[in-house]
N, C-alpha and C. Protein backbone atom coordinates (compact mmCIF):
# COMPACT_ATOMS: atom_id res chain seq x y z
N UNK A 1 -227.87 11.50 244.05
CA UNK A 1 -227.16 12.77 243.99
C UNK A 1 -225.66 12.54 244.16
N UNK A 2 -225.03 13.55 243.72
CA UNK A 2 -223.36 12.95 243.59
C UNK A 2 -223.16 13.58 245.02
N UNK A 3 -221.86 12.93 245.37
CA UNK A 3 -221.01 13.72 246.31
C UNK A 3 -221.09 14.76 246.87
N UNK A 4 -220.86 15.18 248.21
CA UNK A 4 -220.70 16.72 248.44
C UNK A 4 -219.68 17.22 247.71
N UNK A 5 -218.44 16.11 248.22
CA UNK A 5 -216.92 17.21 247.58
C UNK A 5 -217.02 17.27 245.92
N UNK A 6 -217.84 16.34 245.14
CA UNK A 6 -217.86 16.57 243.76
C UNK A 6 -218.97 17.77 243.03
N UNK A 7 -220.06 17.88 244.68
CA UNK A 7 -221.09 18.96 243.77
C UNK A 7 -220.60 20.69 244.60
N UNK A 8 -219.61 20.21 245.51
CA UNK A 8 -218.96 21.90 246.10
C UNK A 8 -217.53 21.82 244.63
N UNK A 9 -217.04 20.79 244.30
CA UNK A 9 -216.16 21.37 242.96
C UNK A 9 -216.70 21.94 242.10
N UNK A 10 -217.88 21.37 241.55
CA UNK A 10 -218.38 21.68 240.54
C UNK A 10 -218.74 23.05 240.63
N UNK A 11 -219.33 23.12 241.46
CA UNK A 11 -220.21 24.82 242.12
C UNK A 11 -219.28 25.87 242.02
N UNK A 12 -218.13 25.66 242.70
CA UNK A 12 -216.90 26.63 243.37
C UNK A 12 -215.97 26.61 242.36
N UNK A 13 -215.87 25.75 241.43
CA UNK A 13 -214.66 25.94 240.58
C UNK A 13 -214.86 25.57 239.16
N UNK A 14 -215.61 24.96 238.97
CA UNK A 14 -215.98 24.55 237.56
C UNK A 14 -217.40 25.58 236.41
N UNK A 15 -218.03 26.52 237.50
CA UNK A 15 -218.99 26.86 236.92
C UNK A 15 -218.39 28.41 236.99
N UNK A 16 -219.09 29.65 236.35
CA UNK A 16 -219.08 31.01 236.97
C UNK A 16 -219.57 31.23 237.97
N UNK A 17 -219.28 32.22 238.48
CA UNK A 17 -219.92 32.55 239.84
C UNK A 17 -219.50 33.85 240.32
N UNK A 18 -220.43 34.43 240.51
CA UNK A 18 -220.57 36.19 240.80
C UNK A 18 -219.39 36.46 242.01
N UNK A 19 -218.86 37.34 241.79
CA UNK A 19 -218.10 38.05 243.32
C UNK A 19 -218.45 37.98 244.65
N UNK A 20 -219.17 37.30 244.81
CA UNK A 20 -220.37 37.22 246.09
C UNK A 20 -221.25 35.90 246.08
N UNK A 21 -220.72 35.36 247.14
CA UNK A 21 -221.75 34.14 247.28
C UNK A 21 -222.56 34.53 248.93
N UNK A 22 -223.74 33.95 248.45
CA UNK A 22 -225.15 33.94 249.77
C UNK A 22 -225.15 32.74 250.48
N UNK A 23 -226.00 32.20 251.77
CA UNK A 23 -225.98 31.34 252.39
C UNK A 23 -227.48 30.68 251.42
N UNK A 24 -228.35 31.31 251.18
CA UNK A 24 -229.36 31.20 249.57
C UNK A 24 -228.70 30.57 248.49
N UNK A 25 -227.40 31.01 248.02
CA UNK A 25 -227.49 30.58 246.79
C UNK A 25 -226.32 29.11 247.13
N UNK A 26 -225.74 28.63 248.45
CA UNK A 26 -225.47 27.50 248.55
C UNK A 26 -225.99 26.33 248.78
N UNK A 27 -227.84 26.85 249.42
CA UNK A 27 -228.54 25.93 249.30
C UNK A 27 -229.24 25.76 248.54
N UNK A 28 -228.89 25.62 247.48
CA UNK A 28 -229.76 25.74 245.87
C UNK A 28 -228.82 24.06 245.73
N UNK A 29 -227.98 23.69 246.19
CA UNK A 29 -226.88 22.18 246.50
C UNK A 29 -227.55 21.78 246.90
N UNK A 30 -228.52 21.69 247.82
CA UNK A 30 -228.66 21.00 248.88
C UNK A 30 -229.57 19.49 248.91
N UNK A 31 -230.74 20.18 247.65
CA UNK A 31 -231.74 19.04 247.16
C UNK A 31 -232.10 18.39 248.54
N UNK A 32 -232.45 17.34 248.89
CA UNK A 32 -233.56 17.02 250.27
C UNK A 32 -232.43 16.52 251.55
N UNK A 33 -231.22 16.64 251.22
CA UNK A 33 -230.19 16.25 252.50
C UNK A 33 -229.97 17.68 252.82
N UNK A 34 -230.61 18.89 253.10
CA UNK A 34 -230.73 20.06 253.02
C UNK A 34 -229.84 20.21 254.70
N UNK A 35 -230.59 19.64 255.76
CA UNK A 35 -230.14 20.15 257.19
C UNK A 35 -228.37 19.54 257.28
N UNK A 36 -228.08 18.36 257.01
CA UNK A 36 -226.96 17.77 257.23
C UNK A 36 -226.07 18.92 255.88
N UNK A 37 -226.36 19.05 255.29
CA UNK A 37 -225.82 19.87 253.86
C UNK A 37 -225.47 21.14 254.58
N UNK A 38 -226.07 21.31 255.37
CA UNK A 38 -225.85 22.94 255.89
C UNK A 38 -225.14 22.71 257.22
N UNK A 39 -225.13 21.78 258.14
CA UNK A 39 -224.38 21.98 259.07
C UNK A 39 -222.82 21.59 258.84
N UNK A 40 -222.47 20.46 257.32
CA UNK A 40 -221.55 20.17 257.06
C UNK A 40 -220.44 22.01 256.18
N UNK A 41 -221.32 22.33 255.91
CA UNK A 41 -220.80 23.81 255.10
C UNK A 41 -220.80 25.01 256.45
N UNK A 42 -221.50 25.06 257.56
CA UNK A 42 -221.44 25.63 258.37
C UNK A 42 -220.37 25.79 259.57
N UNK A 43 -220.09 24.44 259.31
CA UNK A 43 -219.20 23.93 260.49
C UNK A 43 -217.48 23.97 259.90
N UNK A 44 -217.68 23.76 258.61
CA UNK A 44 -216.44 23.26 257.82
C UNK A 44 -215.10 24.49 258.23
N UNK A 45 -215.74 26.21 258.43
CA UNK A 45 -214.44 26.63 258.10
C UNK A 45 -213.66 26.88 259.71
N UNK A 46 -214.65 26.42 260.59
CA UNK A 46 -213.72 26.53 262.23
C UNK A 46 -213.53 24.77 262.57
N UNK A 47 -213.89 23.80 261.48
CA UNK A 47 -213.29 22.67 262.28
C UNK A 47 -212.19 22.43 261.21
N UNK A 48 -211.98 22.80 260.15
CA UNK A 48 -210.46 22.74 259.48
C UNK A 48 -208.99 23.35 260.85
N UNK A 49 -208.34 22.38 260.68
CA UNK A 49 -206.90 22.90 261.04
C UNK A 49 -206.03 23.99 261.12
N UNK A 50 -206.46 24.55 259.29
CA UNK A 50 -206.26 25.49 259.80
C UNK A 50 -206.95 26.99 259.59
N UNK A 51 -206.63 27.56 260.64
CA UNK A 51 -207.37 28.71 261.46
C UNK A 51 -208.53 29.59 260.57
N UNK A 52 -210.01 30.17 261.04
CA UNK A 52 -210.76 30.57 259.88
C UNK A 52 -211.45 31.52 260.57
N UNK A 53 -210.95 33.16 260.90
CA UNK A 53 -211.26 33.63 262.21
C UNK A 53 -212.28 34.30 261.70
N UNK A 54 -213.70 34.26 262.60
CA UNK A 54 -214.65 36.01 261.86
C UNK A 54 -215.76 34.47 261.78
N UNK A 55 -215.56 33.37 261.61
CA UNK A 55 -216.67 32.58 260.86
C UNK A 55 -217.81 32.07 262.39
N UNK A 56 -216.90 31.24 263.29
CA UNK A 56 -217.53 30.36 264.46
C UNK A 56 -218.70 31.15 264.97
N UNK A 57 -218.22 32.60 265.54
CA UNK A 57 -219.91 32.77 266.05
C UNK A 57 -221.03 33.38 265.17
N UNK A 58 -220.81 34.02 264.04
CA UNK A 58 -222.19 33.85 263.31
C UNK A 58 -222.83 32.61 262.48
N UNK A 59 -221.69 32.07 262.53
CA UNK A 59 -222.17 30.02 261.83
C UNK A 59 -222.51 29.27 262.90
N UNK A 60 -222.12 29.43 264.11
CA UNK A 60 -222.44 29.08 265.50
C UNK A 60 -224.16 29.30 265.43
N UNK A 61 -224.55 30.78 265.74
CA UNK A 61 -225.78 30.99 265.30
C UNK A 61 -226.80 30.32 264.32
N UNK A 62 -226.12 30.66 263.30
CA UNK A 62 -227.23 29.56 262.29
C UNK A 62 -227.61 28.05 262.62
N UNK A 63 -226.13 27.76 262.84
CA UNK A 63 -226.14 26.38 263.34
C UNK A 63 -226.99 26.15 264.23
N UNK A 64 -227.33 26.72 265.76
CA UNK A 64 -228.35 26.67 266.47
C UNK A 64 -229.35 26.76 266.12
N UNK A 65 -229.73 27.85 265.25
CA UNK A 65 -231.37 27.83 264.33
C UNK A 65 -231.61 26.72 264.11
N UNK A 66 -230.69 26.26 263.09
CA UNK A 66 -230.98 24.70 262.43
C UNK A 66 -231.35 23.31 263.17
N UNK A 67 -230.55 23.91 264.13
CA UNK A 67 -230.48 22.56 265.08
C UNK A 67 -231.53 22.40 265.96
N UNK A 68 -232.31 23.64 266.56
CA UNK A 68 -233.76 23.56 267.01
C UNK A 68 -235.13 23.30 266.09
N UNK A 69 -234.72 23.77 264.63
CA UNK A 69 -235.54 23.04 263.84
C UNK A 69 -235.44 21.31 263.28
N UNK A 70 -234.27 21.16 263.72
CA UNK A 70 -233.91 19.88 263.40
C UNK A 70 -234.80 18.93 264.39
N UNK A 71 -234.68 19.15 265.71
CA UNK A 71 -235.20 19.01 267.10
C UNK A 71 -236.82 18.87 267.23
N UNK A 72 -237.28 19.81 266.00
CA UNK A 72 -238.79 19.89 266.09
C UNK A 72 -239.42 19.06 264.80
N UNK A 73 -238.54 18.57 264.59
CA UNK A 73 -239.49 17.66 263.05
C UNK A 73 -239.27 18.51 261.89
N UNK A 74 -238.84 20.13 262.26
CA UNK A 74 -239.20 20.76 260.19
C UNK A 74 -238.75 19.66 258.96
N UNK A 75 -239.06 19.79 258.05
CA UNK A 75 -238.50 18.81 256.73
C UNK A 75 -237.25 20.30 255.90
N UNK A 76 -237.56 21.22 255.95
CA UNK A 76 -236.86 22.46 255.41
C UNK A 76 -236.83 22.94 256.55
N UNK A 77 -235.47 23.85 256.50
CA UNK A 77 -234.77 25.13 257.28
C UNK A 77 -235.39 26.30 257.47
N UNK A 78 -235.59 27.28 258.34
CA UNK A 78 -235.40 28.72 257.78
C UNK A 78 -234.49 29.76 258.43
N UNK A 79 -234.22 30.33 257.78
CA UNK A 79 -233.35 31.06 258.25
C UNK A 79 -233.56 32.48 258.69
N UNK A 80 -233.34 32.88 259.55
CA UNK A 80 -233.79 34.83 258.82
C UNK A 80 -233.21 35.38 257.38
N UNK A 81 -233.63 36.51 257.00
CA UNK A 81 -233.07 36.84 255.47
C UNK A 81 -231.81 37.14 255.52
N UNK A 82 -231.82 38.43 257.39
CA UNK A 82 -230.29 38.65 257.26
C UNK A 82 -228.86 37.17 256.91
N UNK A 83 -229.38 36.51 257.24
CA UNK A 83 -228.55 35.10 257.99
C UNK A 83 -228.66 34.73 256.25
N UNK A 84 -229.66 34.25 255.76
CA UNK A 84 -229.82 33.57 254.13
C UNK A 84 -228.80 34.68 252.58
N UNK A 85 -229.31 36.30 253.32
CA UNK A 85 -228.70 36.78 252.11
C UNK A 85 -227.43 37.56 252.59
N UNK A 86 -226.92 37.07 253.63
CA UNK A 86 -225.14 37.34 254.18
C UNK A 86 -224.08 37.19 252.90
N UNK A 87 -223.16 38.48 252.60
CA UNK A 87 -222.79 37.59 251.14
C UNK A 87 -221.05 37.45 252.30
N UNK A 88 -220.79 36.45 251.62
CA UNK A 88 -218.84 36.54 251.61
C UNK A 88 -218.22 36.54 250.11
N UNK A 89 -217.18 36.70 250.32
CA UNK A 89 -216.44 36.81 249.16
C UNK A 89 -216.23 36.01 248.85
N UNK A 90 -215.82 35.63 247.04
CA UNK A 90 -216.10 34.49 246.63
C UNK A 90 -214.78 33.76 246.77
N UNK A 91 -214.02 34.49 246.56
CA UNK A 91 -212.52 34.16 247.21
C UNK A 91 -212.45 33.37 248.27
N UNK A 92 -212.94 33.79 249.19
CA UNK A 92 -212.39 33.53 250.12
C UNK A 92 -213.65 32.88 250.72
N UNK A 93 -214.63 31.86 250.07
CA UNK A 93 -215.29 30.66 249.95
C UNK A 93 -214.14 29.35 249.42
N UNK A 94 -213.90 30.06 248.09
CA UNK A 94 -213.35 29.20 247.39
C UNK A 94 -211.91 28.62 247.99
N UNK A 95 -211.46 29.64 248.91
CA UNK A 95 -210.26 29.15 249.69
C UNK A 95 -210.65 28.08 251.06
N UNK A 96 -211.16 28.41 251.40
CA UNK A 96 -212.21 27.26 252.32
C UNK A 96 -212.65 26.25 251.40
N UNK A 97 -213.57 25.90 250.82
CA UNK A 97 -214.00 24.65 250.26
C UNK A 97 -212.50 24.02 249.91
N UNK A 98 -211.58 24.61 249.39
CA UNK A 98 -210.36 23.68 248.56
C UNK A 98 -210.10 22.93 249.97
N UNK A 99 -209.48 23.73 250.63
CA UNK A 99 -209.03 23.38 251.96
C UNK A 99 -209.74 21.87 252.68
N UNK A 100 -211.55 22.19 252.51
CA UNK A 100 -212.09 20.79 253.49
C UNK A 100 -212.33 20.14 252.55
N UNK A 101 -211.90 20.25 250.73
CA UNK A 101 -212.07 18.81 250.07
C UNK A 101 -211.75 17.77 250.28
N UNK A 102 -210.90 17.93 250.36
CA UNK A 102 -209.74 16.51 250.60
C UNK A 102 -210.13 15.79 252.25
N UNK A 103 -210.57 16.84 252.98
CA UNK A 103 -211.43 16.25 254.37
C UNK A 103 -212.88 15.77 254.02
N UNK A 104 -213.66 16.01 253.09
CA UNK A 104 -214.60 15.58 253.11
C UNK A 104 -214.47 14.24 251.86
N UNK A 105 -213.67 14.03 251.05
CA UNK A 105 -212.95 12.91 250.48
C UNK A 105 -212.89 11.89 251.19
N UNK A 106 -212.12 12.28 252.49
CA UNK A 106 -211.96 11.06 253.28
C UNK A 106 -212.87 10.58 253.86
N UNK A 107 -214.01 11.31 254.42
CA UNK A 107 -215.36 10.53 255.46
C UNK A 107 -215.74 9.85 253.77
N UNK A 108 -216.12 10.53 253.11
CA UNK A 108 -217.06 9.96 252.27
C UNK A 108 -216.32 8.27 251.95
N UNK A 109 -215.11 8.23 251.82
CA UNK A 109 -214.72 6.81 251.45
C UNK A 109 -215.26 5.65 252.43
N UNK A 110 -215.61 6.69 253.53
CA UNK A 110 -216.22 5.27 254.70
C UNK A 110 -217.41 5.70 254.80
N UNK A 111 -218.11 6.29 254.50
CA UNK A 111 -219.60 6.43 254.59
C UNK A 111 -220.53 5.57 253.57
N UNK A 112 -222.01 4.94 254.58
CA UNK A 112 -222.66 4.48 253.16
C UNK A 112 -223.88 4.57 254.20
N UNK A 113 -224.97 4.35 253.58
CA UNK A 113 -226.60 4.38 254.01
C UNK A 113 -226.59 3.02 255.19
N UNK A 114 -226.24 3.29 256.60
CA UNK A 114 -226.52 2.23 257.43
C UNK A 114 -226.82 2.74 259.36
N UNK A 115 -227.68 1.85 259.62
CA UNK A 115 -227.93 2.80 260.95
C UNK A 115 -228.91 3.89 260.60
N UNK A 116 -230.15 3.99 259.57
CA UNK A 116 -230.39 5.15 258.86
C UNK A 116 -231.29 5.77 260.01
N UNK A 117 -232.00 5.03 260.41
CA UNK A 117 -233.03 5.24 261.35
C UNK A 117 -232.61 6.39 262.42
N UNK A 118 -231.36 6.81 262.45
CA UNK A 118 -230.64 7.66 263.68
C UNK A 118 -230.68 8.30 263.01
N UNK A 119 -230.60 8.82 261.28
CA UNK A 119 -230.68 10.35 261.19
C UNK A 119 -232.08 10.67 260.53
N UNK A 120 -232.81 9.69 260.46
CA UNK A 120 -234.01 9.90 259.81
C UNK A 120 -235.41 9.86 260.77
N UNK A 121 -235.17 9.28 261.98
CA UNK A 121 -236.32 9.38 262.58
C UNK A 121 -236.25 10.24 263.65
N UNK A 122 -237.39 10.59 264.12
CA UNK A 122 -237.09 11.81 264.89
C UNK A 122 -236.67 11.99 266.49
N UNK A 123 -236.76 10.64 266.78
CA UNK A 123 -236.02 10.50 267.98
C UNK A 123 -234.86 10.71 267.79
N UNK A 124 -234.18 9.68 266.73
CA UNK A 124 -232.82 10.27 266.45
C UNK A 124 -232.75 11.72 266.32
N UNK A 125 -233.24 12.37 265.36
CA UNK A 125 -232.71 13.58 265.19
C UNK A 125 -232.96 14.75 266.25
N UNK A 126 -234.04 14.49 267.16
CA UNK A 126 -233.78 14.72 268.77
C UNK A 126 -232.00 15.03 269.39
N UNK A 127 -231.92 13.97 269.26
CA UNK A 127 -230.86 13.70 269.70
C UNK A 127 -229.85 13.92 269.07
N UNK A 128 -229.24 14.15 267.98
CA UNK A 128 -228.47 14.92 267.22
C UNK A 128 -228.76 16.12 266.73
N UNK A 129 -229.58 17.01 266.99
CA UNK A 129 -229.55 18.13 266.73
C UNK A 129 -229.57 18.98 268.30
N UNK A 130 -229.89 17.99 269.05
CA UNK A 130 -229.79 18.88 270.68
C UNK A 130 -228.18 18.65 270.94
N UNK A 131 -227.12 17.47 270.29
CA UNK A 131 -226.31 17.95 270.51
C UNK A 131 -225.59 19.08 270.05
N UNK A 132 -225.76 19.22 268.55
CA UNK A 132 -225.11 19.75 267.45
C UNK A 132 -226.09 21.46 268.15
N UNK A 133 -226.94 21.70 268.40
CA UNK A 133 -227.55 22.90 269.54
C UNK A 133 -226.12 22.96 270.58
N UNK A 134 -225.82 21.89 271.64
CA UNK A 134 -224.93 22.58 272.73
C UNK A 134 -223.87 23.26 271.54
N UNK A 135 -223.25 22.22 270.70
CA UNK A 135 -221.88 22.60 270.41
C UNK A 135 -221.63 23.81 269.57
N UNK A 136 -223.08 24.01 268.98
CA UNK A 136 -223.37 25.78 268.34
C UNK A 136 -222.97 26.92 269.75
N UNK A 137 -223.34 26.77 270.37
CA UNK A 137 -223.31 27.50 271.62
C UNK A 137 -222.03 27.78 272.02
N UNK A 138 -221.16 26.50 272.09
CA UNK A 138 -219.95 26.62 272.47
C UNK A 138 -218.93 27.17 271.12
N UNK A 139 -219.56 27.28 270.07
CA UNK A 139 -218.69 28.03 269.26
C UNK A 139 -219.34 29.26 269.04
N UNK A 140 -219.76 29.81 269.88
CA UNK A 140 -220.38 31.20 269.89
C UNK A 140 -219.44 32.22 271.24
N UNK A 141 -219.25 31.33 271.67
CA UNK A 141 -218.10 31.37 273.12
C UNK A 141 -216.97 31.89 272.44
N UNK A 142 -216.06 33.21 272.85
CA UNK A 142 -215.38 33.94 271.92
C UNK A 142 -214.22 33.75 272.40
N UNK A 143 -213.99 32.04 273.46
CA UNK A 143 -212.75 32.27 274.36
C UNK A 143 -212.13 30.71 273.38
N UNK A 144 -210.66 31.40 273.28
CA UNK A 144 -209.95 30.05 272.03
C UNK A 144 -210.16 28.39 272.73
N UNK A 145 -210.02 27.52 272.00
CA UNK A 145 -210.39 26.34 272.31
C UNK A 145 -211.93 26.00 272.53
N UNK A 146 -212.71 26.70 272.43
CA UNK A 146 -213.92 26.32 272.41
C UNK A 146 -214.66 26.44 271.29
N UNK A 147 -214.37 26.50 270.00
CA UNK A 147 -215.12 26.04 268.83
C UNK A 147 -214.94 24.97 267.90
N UNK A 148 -213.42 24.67 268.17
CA UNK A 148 -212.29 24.00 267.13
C UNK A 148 -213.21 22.14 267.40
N UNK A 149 -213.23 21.24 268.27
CA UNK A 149 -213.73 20.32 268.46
C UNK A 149 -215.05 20.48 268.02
N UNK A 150 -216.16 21.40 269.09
CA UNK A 150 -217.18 21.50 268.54
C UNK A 150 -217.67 21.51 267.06
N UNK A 151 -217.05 22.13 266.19
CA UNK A 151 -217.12 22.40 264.70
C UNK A 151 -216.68 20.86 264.29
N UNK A 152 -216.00 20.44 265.00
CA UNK A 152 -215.72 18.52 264.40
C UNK A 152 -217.16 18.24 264.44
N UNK A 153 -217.34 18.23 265.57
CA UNK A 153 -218.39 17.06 265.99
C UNK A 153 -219.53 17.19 265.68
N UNK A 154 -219.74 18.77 264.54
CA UNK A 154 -221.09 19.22 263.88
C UNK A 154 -221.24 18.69 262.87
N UNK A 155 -219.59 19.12 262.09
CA UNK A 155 -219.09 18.57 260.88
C UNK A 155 -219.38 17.14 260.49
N UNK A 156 -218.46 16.36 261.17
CA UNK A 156 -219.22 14.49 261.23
C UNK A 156 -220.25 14.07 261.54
N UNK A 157 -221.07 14.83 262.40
CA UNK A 157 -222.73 14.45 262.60
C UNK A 157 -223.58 14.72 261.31
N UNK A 158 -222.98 16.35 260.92
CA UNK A 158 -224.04 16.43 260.07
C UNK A 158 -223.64 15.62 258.36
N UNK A 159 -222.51 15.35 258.25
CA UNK A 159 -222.10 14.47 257.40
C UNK A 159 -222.83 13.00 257.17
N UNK A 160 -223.14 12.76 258.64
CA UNK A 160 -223.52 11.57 258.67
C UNK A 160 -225.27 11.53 258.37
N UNK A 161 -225.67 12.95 258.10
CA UNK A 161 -227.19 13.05 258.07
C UNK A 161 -227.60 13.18 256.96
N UNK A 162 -225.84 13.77 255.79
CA UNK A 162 -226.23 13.90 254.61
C UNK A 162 -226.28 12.47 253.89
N UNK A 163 -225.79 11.43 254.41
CA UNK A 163 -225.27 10.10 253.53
C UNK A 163 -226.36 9.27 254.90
N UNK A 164 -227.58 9.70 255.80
CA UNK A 164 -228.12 8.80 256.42
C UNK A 164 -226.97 7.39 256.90
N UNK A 165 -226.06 7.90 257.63
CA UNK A 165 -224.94 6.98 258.16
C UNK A 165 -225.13 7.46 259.06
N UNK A 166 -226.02 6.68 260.18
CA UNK A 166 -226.07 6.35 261.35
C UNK A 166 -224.63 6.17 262.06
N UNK A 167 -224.02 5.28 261.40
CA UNK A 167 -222.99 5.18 262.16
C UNK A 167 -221.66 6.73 262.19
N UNK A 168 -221.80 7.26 261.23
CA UNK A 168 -220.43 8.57 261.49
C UNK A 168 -221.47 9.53 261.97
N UNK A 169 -222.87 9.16 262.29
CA UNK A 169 -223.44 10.28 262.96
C UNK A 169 -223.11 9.98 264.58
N UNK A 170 -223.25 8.74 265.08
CA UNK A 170 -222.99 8.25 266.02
C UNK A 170 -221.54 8.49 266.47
N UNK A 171 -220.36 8.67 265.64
CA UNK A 171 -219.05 8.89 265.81
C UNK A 171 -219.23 10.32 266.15
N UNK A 172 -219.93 11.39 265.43
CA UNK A 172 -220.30 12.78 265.55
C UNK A 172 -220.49 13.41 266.78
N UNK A 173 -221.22 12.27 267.27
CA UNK A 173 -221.99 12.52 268.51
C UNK A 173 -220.66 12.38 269.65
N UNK A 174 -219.58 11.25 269.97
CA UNK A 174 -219.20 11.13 270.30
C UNK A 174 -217.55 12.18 270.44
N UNK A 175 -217.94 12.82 268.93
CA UNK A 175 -216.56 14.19 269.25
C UNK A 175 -217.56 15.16 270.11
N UNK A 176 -218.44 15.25 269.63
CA UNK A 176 -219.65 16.58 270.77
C UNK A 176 -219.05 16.40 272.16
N UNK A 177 -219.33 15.11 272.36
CA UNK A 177 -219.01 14.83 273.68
C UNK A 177 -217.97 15.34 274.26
N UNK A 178 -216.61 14.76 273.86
CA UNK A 178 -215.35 15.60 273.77
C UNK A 178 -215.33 17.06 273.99
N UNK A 179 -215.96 17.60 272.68
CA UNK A 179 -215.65 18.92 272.42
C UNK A 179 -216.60 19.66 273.56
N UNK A 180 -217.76 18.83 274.55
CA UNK A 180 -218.61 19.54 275.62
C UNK A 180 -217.43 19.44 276.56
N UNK A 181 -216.46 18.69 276.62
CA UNK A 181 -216.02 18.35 278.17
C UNK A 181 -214.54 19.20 278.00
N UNK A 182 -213.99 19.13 276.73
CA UNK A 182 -213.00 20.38 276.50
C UNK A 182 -213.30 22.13 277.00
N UNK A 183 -214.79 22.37 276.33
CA UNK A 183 -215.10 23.85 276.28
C UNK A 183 -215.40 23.91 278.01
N UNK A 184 -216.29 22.87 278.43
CA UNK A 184 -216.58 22.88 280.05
C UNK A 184 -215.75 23.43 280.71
N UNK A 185 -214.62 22.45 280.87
CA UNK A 185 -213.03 22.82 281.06
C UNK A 185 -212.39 24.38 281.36
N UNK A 186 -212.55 24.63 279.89
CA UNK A 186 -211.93 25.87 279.69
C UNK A 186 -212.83 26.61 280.17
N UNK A 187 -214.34 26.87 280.18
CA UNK A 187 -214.87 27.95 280.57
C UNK A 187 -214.47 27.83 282.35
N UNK A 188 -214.21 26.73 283.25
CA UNK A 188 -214.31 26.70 284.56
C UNK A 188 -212.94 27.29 284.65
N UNK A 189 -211.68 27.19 284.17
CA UNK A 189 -210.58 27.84 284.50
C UNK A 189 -210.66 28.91 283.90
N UNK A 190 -211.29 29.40 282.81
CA UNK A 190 -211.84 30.93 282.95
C UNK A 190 -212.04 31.98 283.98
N UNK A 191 -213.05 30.82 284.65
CA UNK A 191 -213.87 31.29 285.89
C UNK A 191 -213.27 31.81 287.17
N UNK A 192 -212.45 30.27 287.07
CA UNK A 192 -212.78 30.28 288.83
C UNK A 192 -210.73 29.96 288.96
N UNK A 193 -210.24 29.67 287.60
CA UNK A 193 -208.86 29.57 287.92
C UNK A 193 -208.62 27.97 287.57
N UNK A 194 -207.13 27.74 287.10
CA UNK A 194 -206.52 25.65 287.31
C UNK A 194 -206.35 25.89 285.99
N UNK A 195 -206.48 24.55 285.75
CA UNK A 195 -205.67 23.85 284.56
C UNK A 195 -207.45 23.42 283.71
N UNK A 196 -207.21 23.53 282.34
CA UNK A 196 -207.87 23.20 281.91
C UNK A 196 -208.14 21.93 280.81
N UNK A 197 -208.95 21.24 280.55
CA UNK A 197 -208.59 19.60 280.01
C UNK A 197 -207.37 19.83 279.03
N UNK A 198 -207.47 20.25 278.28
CA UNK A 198 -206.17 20.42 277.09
C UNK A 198 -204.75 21.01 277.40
N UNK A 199 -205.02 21.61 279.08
CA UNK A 199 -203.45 21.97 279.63
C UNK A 199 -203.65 20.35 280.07
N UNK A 200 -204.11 19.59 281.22
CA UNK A 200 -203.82 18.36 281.58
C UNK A 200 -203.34 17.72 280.43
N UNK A 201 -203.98 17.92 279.39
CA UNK A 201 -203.56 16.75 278.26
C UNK A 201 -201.64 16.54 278.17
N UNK A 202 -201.96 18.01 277.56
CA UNK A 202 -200.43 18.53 277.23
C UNK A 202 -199.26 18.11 278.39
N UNK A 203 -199.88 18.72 279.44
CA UNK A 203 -198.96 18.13 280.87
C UNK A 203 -198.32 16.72 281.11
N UNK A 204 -199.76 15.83 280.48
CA UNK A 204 -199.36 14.44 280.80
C UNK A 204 -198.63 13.83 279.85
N UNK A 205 -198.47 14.53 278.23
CA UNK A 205 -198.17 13.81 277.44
C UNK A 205 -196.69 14.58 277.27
N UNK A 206 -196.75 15.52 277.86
CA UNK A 206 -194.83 16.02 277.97
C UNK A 206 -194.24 15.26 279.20
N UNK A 207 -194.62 14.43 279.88
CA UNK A 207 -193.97 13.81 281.03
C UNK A 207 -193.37 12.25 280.30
């Protein structure tokens, strides 16, 4: 199967396409890398740079669906209908995909089939979909700084599930991490008051 970024051009800009696109009619792409296919399109418009407001907590949601079916062995997704026949505008798809081409250009130049066993067996996928579960959660969290990492670390995991690259799933895993100990952070100075990891950051690196 070709490329993601060559079969989202083709889809989004090279073919017709109605005023209205479905979360249905994007997985008609997906052919059998279906779960990594969907968390990479799910995740894409809150871990871009720049800003994609209205998307994180109902893609947050799905994302969790997916990721507890991921967790349980399914071979296919499901979704509810509301969630499958959600339309957005086609516009303003097509302004998103342009945007994470050129980001998904770049993993793909280092990605290849190795380490497969981490996204294909189910221990592995245990374990990458219970993370890619917390970090849905934390982009469901409606307080800023808590989706932007998370949406990385869905993004590169599930990238790494579409090309069975163990290894950028393993890198995936390791922004989760991050992006758990960022949102942690912020929800405790929410809470209870202080500085939160990304004020320390900032603090230490203006000194």
């Amino acid at each position: 199967m070709a490329k993601l970024s060559i079969e989202l051009n083709r889809y989004f800009f090279e073919e017709s396409r109605g005023q209205k696109v479905t979360l249905a009619d994007i997985l008609t792409l997906a052919g059998e890398r279906v779960f990594g296919f969907l968390f990479v399109i799910l995740a894409l418009p809150s871990a871009l740079p720049i800003p994609a407001p209205g998307y994180s907590v109902p893609f947050g949601v799905a994302m969790f669906f997916l990721a507890i079916q991921l967790i349980i062995g399914r071979d296919r997704p499901w979704l509810p209908a509301k969630i499958m026949n959600g339309s957005m505008p086609l516009e303003k798809v097509q302004g998103v995909v342009k945007k994470g081409i050129p980001w998904l250009q770049r993993i793909e130049a280092l990605t290849q089939p190795r380490f497969s066993s981490i996204c294909t067996s189910l221990p592995g996928r245990v374990v990458l979909g219970s993370a890619i579960a917390l970090m849905s959660i934390s982009m469901m969290i409606v307080i800023p700084g808590t989706n932007t990492l998370p949406a990385i670390g869905i993004f590169v995991t599930g990238f790494g599930l579409v090309e069975d690259d163990g290894a950028i799933s393993l890198l995936g895993l390791i922004i989760c991490a991050l992006g758990a100990a960022v949102s942690t952070s912020i929800l405790i100075a929410v809470v209870w008051g202080g500085s939160n990891l990304i004020d320390v950051i900032k603090e230490q690196l203006a000194r």
